[in-house]
Structures are given as C-alpha cells and as structure tokens.
PDB file of N, CA and C in Angstrom:
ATOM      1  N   UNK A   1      83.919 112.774 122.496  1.00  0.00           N
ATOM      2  CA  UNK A   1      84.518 112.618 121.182  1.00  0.00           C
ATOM      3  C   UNK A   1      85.354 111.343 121.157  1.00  0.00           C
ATOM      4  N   UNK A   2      85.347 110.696 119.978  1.00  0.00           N
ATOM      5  CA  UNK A   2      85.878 109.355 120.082  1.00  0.00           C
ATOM      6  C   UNK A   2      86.664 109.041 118.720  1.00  0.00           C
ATOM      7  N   UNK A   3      87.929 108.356 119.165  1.00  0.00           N
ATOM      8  CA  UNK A   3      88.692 108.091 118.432  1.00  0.00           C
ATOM      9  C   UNK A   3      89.001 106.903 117.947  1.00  0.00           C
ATOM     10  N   UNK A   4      89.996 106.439 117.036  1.00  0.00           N
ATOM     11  CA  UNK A   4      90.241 105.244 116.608  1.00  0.00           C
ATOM     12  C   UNK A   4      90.743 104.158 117.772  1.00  0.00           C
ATOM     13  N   UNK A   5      89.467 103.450 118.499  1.00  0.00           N
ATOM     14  CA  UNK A   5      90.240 102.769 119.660  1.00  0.00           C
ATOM     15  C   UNK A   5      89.935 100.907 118.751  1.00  0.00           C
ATOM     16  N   UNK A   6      90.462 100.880 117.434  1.00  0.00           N
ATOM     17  CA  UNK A   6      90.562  99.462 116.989  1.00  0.00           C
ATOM     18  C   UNK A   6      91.318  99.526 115.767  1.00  0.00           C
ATOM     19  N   UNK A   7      92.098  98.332 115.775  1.00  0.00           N
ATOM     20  CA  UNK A   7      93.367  98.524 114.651  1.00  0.00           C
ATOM     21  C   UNK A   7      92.898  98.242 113.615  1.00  0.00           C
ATOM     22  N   UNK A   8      93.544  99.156 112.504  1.00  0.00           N
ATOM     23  CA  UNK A   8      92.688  99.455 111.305  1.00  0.00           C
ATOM     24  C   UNK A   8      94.273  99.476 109.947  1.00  0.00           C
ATOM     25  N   UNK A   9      95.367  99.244 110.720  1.00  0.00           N
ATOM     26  CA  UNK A   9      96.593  99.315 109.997  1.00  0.00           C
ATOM     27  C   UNK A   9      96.147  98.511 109.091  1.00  0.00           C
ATOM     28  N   UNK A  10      96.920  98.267 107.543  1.00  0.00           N
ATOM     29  CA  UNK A  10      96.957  97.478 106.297  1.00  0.00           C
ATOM     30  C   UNK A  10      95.228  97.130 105.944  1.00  0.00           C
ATOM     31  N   UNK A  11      94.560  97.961 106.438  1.00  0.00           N
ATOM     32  CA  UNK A  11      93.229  97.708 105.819  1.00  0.00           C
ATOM     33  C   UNK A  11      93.064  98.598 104.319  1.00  0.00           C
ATOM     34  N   UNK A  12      92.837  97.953 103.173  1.00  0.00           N
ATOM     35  CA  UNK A  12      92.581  98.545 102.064  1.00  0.00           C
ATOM     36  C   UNK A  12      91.586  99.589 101.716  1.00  0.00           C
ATOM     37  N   UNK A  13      91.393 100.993 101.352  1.00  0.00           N
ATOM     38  CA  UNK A  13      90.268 101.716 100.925  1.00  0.00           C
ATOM     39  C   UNK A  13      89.699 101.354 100.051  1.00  0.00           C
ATOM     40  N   UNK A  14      88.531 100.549  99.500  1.00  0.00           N
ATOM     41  CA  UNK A  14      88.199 100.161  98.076  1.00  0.00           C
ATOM     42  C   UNK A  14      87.127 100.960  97.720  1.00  0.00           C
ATOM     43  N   UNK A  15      86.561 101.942  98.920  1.00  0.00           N
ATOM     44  CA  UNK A  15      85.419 102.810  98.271  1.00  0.00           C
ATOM     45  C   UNK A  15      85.368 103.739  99.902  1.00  0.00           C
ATOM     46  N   UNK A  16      84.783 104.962  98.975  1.00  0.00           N
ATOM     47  CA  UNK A  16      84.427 105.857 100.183  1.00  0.00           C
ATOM     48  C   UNK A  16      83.023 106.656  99.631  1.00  0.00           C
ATOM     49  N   UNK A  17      82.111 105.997 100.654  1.00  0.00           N
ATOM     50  CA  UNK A  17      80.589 107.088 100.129  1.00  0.00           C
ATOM     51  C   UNK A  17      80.061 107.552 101.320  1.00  0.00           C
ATOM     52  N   UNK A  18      79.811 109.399 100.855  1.00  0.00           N
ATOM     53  CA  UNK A  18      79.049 110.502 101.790  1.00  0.00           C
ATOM     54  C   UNK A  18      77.597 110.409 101.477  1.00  0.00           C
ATOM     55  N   UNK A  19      77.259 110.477 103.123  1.00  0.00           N
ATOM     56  CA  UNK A  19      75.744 110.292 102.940  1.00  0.00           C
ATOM     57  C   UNK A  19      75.499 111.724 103.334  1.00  0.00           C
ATOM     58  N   UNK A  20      74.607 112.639 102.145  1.00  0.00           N
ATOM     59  CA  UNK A  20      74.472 113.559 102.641  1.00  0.00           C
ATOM     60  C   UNK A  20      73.123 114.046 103.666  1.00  0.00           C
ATOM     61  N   UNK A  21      72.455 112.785 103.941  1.00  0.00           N
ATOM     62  CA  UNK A  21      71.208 113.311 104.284  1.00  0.00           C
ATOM     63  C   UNK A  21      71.363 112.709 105.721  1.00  0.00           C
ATOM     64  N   UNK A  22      72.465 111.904 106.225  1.00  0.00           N
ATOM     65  CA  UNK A  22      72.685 111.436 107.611  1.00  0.00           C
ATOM     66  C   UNK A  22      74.196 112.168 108.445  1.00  0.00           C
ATOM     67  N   UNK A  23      75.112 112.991 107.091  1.00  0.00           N
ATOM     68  CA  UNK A  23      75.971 113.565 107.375  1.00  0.00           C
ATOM     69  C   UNK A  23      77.133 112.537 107.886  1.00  0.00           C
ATOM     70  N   UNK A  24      77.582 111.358 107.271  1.00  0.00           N
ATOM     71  CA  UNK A  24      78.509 110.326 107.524  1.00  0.00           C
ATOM     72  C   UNK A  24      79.165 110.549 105.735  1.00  0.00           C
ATOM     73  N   UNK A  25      80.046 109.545 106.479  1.00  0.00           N
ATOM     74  CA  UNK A  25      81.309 109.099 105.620  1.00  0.00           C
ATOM     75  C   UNK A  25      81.537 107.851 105.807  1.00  0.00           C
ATOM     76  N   UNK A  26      81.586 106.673 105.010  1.00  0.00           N
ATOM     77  CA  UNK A  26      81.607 105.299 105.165  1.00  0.00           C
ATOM     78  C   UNK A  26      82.744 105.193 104.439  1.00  0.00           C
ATOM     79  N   UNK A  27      83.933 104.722 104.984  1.00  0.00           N
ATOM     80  CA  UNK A  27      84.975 104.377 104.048  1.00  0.00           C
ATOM     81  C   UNK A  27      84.378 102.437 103.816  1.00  0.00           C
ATOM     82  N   UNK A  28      84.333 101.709 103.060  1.00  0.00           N
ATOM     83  CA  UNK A  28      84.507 100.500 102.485  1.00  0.00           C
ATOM     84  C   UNK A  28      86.175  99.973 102.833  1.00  0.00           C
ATOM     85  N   UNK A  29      86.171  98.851 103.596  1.00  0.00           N
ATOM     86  CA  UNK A  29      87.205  98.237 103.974  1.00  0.00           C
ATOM     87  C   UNK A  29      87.214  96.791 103.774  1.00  0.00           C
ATOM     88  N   UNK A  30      88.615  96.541 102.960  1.00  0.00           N
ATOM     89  CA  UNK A  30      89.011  95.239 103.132  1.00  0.00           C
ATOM     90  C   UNK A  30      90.113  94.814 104.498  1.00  0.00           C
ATOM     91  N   UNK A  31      89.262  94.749 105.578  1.00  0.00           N
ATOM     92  CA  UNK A  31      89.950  94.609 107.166  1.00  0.00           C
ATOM     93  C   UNK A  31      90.725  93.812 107.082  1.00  0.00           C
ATOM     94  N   UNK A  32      91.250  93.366 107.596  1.00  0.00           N
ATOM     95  CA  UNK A  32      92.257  92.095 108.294  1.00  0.00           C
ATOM     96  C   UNK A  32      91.969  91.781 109.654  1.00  0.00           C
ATOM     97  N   UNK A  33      90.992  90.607 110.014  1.00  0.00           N
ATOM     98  CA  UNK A  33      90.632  89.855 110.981  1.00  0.00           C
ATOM     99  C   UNK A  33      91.807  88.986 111.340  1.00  0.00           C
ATOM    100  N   UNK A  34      92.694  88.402 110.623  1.00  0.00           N
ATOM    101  CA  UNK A  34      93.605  87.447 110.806  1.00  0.00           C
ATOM    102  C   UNK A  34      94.789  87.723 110.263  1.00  0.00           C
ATOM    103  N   UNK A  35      95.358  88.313 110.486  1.00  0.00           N
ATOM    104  CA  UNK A  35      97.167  88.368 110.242  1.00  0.00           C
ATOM    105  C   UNK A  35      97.705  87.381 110.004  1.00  0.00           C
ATOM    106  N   UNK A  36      98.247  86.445 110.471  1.00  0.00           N
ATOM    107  CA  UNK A  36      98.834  84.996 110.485  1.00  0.00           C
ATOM    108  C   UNK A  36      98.059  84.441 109.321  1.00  0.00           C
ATOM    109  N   UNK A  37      96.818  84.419 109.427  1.00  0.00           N
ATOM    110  CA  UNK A  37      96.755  83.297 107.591  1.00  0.00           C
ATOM    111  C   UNK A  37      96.082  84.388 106.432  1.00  0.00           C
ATOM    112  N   UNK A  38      96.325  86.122 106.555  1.00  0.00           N
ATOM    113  CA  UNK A  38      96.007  86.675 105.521  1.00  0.00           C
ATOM    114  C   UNK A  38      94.390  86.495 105.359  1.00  0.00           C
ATOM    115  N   UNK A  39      93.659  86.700 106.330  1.00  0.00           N
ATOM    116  CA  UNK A  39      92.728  86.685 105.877  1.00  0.00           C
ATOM    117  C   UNK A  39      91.210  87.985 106.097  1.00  0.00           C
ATOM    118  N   UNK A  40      90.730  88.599 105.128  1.00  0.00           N
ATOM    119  CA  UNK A  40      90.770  89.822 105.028  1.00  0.00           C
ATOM    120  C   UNK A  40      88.968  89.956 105.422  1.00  0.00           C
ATOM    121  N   UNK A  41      88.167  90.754 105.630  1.00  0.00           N
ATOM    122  CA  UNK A  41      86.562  90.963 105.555  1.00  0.00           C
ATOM    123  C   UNK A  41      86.215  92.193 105.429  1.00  0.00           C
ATOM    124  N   UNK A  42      85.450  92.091 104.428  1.00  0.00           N
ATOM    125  CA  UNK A  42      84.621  93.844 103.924  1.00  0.00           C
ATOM    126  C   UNK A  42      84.079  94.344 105.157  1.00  0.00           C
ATOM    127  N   UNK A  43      84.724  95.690 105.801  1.00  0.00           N
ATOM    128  CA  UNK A  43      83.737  96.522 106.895  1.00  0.00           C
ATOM    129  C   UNK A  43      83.604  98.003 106.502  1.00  0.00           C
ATOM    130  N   UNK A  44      82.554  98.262 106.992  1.00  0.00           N
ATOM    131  CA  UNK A  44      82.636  99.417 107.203  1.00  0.00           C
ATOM    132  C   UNK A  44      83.062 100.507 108.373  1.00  0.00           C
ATOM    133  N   UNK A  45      83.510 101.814 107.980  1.00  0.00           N
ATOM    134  CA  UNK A  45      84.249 102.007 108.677  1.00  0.00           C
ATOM    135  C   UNK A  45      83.635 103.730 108.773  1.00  0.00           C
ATOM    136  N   UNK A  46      82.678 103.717 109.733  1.00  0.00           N
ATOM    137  CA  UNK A  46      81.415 105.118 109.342  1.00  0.00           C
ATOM    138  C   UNK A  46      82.219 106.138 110.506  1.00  0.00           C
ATOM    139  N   UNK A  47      81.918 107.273 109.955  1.00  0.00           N
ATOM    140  CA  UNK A  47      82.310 108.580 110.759  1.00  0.00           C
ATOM    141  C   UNK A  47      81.276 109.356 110.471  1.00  0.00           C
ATOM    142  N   UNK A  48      80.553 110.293 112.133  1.00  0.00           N
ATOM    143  CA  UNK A  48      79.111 110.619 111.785  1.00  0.00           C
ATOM    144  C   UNK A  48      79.745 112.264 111.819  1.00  0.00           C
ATOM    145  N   UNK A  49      78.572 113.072 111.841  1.00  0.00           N
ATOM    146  CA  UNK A  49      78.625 114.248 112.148  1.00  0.00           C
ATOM    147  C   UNK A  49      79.682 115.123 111.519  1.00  0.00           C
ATOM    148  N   UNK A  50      80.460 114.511 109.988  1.00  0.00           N
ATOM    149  CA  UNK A  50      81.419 114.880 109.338  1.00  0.00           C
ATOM    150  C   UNK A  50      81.493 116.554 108.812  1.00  0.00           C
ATOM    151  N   UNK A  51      82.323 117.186 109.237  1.00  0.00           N
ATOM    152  CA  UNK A  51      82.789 118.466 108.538  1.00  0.00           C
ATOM    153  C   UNK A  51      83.466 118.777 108.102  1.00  0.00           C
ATOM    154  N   UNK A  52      84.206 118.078 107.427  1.00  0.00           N
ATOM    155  CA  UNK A  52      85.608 118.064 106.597  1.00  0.00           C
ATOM    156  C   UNK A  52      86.347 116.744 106.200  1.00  0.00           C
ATOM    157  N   UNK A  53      86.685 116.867 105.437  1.00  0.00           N
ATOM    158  CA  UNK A  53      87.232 115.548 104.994  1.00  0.00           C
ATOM    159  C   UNK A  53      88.302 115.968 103.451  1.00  0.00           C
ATOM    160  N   UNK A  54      89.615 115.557 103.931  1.00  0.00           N
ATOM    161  CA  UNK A  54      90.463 116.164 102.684  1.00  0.00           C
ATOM    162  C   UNK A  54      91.391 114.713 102.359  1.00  0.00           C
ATOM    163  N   UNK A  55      91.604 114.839 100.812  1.00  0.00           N
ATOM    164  CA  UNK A  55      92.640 113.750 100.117  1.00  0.00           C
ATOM    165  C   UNK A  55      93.441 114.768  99.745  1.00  0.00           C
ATOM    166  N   UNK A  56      94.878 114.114 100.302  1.00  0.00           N
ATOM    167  CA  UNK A  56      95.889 114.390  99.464  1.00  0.00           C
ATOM    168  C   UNK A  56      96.503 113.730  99.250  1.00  0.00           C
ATOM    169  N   UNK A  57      96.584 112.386  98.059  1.00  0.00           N
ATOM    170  CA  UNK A  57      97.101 111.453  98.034  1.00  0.00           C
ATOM    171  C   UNK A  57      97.322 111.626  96.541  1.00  0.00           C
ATOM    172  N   UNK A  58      98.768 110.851  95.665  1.00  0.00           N
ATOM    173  CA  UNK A  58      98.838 110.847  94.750  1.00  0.00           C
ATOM    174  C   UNK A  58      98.226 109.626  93.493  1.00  0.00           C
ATOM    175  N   UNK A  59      98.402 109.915  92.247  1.00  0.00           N
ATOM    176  CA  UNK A  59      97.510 108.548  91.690  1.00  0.00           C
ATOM    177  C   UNK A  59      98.363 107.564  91.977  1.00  0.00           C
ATOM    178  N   UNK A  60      97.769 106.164  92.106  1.00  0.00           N
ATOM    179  CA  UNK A  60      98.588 105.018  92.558  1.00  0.00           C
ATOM    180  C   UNK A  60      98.226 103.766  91.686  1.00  0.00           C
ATOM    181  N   UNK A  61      99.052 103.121  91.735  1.00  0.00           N
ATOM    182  CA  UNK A  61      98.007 101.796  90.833  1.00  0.00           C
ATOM    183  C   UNK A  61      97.245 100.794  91.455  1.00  0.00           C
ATOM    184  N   UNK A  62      97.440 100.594  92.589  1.00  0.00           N
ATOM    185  CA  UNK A  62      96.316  99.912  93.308  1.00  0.00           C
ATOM    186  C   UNK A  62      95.689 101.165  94.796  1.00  0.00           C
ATOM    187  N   UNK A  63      94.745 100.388  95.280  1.00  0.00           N
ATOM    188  CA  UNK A  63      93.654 101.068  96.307  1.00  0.00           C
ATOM    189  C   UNK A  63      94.825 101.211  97.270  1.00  0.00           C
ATOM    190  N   UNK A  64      94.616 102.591  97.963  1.00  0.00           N
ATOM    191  CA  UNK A  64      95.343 102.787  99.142  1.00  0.00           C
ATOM    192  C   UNK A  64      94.921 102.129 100.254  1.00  0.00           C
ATOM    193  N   UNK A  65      96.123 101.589 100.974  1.00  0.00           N
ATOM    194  CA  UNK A  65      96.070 100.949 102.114  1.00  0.00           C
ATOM    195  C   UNK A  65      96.462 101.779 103.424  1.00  0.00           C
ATOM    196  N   UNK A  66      95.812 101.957 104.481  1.00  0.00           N
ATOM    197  CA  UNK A  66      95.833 102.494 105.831  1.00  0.00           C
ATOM    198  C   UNK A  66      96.875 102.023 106.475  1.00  0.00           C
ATOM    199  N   UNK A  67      98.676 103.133 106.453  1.00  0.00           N
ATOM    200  CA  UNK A  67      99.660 102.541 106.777  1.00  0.00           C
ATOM    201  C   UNK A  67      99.560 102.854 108.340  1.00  0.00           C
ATOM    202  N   UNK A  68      98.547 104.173 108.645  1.00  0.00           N
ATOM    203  CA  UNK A  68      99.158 105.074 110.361  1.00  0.00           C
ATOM    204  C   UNK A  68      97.983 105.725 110.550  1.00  0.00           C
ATOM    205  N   UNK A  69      97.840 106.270 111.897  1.00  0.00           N
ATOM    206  CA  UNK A  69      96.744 107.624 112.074  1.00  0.00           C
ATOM    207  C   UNK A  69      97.151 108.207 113.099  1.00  0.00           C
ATOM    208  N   UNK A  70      97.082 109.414 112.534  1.00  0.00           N
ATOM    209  CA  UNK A  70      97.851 110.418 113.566  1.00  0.00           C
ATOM    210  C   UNK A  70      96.169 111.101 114.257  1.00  0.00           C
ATOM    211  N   UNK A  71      96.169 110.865 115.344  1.00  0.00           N
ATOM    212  CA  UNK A  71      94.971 111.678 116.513  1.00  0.00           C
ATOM    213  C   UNK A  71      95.507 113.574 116.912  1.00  0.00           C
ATOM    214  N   UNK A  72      94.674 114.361 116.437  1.00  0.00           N
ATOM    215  CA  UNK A  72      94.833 115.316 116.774  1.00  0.00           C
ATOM    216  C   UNK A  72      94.298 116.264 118.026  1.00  0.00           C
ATOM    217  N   UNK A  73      93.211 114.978 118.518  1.00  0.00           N
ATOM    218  CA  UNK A  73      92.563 115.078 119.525  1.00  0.00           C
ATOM    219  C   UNK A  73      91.738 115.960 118.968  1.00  0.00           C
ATOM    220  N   UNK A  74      90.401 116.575 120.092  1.00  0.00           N
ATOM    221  CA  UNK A  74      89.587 117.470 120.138  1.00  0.00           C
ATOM    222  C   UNK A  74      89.758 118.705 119.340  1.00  0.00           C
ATOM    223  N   UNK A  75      89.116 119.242 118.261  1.00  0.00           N
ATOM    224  CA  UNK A  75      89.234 120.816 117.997  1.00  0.00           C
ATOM    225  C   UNK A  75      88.156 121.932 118.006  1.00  0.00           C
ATOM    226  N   UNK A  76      88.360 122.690 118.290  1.00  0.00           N
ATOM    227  CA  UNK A  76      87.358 123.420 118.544  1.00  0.00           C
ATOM    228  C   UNK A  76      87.331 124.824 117.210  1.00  0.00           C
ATOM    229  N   UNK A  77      85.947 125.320 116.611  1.00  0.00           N
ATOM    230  CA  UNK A  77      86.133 126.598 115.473  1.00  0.00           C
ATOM    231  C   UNK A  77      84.865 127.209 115.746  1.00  0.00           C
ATOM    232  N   UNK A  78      84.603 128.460 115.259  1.00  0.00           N
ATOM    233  CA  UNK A  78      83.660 128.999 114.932  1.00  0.00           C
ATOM    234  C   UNK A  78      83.270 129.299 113.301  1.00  0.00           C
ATOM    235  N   UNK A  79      81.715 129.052 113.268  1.00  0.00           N
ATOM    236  CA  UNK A  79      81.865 128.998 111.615  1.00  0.00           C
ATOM    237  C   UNK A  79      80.482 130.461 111.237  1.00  0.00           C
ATOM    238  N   UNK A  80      80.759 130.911 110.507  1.00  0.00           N
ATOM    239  CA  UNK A  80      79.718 132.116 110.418  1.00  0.00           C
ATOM    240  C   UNK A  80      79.621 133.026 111.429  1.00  0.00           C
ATOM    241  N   UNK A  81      79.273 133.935 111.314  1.00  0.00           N
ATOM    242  CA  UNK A  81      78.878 135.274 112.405  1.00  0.00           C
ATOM    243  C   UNK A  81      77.353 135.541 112.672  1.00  0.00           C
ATOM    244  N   UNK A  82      77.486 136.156 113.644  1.00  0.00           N
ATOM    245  CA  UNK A  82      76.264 136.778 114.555  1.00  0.00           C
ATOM    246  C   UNK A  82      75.201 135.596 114.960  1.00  0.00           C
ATOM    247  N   UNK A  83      73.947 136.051 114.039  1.00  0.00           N
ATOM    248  CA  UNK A  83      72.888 134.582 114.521  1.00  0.00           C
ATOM    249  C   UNK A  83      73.516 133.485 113.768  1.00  0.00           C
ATOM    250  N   UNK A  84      74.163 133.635 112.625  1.00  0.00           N
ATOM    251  CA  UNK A  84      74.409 132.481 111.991  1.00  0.00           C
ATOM    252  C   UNK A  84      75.586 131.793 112.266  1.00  0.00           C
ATOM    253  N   UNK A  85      76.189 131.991 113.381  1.00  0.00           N
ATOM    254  CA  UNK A  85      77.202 131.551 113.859  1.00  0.00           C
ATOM    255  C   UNK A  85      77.276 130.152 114.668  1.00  0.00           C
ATOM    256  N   UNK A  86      78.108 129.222 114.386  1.00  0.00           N
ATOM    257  CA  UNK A  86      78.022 127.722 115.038  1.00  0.00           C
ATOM    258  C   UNK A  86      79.065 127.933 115.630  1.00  0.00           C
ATOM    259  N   UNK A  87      78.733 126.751 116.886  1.00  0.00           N
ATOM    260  CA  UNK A  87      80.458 126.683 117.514  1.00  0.00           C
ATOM    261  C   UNK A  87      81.072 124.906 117.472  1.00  0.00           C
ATOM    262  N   UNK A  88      81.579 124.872 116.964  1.00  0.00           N
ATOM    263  CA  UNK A  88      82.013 123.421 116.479  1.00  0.00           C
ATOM    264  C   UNK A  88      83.397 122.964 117.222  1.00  0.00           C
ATOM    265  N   UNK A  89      82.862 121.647 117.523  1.00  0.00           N
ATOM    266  CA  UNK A  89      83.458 120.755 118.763  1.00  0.00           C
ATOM    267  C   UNK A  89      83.557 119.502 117.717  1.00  0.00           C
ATOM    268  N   UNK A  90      85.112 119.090 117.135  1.00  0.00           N
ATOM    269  CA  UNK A  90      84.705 117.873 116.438  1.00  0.00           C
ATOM    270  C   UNK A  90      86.286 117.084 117.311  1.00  0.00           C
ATOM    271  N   UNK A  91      86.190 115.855 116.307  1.00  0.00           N
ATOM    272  CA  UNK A  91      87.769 115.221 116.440  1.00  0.00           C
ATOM    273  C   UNK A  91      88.510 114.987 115.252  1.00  0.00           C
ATOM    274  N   UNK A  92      89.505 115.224 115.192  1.00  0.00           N
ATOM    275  CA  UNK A  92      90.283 115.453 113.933  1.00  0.00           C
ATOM    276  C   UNK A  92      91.379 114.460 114.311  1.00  0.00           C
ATOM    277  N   UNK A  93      91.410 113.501 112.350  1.00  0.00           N
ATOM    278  CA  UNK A  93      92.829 112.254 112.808  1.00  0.00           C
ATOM    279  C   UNK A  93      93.230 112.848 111.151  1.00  0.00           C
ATOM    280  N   UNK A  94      94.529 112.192 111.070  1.00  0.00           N
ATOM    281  CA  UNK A  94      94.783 112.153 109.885  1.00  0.00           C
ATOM    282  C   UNK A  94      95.366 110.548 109.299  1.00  0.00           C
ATOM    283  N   UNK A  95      94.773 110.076 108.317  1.00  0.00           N
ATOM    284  CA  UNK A  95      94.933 108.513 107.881  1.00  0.00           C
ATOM    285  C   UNK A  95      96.339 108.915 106.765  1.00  0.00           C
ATOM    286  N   UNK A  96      97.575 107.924 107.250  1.00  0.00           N
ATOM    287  CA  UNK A  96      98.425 107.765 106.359  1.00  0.00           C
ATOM    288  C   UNK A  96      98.120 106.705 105.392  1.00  0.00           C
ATOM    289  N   UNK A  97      98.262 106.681 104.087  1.00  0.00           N
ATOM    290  CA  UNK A  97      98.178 105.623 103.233  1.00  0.00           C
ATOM    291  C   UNK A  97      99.285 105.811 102.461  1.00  0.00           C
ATOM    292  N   UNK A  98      99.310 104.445 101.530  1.00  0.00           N
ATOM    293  CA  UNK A  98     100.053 104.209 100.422  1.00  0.00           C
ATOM    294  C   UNK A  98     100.410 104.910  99.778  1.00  0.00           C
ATOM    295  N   UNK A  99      99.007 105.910  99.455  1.00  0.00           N
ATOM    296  CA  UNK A  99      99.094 107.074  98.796  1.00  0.00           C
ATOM    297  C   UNK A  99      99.433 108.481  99.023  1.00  0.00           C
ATOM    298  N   UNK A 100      99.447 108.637 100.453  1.00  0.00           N
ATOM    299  CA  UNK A 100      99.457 110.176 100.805  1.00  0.00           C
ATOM    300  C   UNK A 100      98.807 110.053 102.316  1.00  0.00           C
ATOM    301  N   UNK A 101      97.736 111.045 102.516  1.00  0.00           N
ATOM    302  CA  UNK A 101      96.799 111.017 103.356  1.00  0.00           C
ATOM    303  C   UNK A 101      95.722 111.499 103.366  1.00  0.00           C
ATOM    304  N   UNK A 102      94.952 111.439 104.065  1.00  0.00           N
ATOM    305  CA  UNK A 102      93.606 111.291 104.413  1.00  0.00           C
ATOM    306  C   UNK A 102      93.524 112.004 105.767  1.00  0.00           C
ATOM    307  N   UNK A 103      92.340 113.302 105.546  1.00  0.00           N
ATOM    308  CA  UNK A 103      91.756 114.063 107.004  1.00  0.00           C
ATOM    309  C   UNK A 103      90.552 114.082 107.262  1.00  0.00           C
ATOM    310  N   UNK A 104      90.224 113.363 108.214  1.00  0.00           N
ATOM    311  CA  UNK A 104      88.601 113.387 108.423  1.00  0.00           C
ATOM    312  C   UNK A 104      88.221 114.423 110.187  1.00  0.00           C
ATOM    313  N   UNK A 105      87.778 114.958 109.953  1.00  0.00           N
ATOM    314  CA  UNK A 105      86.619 116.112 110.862  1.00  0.00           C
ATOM    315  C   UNK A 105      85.774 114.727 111.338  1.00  0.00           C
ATOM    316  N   UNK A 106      85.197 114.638 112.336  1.00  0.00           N
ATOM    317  CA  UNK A 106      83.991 114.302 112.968  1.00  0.00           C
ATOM    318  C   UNK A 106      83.762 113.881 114.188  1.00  0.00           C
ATOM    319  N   UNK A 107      82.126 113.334 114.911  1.00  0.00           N
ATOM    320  CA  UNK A 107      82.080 113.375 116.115  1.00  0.00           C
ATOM    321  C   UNK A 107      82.288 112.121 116.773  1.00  0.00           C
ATOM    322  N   UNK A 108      81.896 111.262 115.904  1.00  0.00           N
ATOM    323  CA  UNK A 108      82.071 109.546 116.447  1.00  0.00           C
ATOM    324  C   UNK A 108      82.557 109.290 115.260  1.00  0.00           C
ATOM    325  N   UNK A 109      82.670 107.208 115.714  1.00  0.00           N
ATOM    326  CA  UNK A 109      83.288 106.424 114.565  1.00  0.00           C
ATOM    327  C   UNK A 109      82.544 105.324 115.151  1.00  0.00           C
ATOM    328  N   UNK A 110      82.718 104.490 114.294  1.00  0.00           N
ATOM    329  CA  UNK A 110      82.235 103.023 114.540  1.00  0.00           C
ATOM    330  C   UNK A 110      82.924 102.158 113.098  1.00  0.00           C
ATOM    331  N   UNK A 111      82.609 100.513 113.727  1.00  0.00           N
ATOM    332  CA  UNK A 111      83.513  99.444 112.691  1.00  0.00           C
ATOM    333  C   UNK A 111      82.085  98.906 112.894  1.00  0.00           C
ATOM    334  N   UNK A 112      81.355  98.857 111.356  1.00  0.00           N
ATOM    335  CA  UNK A 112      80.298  97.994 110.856  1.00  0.00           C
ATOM    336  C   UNK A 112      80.959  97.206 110.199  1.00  0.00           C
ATOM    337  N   UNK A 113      80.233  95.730 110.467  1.00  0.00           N
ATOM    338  CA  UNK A 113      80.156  94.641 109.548  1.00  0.00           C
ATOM    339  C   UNK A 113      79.839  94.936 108.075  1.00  0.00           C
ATOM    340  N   UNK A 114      80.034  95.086 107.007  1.00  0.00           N
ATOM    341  CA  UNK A 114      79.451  94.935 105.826  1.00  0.00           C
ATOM    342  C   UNK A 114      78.053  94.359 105.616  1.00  0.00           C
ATOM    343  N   UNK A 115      76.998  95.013 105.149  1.00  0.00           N
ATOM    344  CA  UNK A 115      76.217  94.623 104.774  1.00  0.00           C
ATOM    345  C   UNK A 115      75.613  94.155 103.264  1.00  0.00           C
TER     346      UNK A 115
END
C-alpha cells in the first residue's frame, strides 16, 4: 500500500473525475514545479482501486488548494456477509484544503503528467 511519498502542498483542485470502469479517481492539478518563480503545471494526480472518497468542504470562491495530508496508514473492513463477503485492505489519507477536507480510500497513487 502506498502513500503520498511527493509534495503536493499548495497544489490547486481544478477538477476531480471517477472512472467508473477502471475504478480510479483523478484529481486535476495545478502543481507547483517551482516555488521560487511561481511556476505551476497541470498533473494528474490518480488513485486506483478507490472505495471511498468523501468532501467535506465548505462553498468557497475560488478552487481549493491542498494545505496538509494526514496518512492514516493501512485499514483493514469487511464488506457483505457469507459468500458475498470481501475483505478489504486499502490506505486511507485525509487532504486538508482551503476548503475543509478531502478522504480518499485506495490501493496506490501515482503523479501523471497531464495529458
């Protein structure tokens, strides 16, 4: 299970789309490659194998920006009974923003380039 091992502080949310047929979550990011001269690049920012994902953020007037992330490490649940029962192994963070926060469930992450 893998966590946020790349800094992602003051990166802007400008879009978030679920793919339901690959089971990801792509947040859309305006990154910050360069601190010192402000200078920003669209990435993506994919989480696979997603089972949860919660906003609780209030309305704001501009796009929330990624102030913190709290790692909750490994969690473990059971979902359904008998045959229909799963046993679920994910990683759970929670994203502070501008606005509130952000909880994402899942098994990996990765930082795509924008395409």
């Amino acid at each position: 299970m893998e966590t946020i091992d790349f800094f992602i502080h003051d990166s802007t949310i400008i879009q978030v789309i679920e793919n339901t047929e690959n089971n990801t979550i792509d947040f859309i990011l305006d990154y910050p490659v360069d601190w010192d001269n402000n200078v920003f690049e669209k990435k993506i920012l994919r989480f696979h194998d997603c089972l949860n994902y919660m906003i609780k953020e209030i309305p704001f007037a501009t796009q929330p920006v990624i102030l913190d992330f709290k790692d909750y490490g490994e969690i473990n649940y059971q979902i359904g009974a008998g045959l229909n029962q799963m046993n679920i192994k994910r990683r759970k963070i929670k994203l502070g923003t501008s606005a509130g926060t952000r909880t994402i469930e899942y098994s990996s992450i990765e930082l795509l380039d924008f395409e």
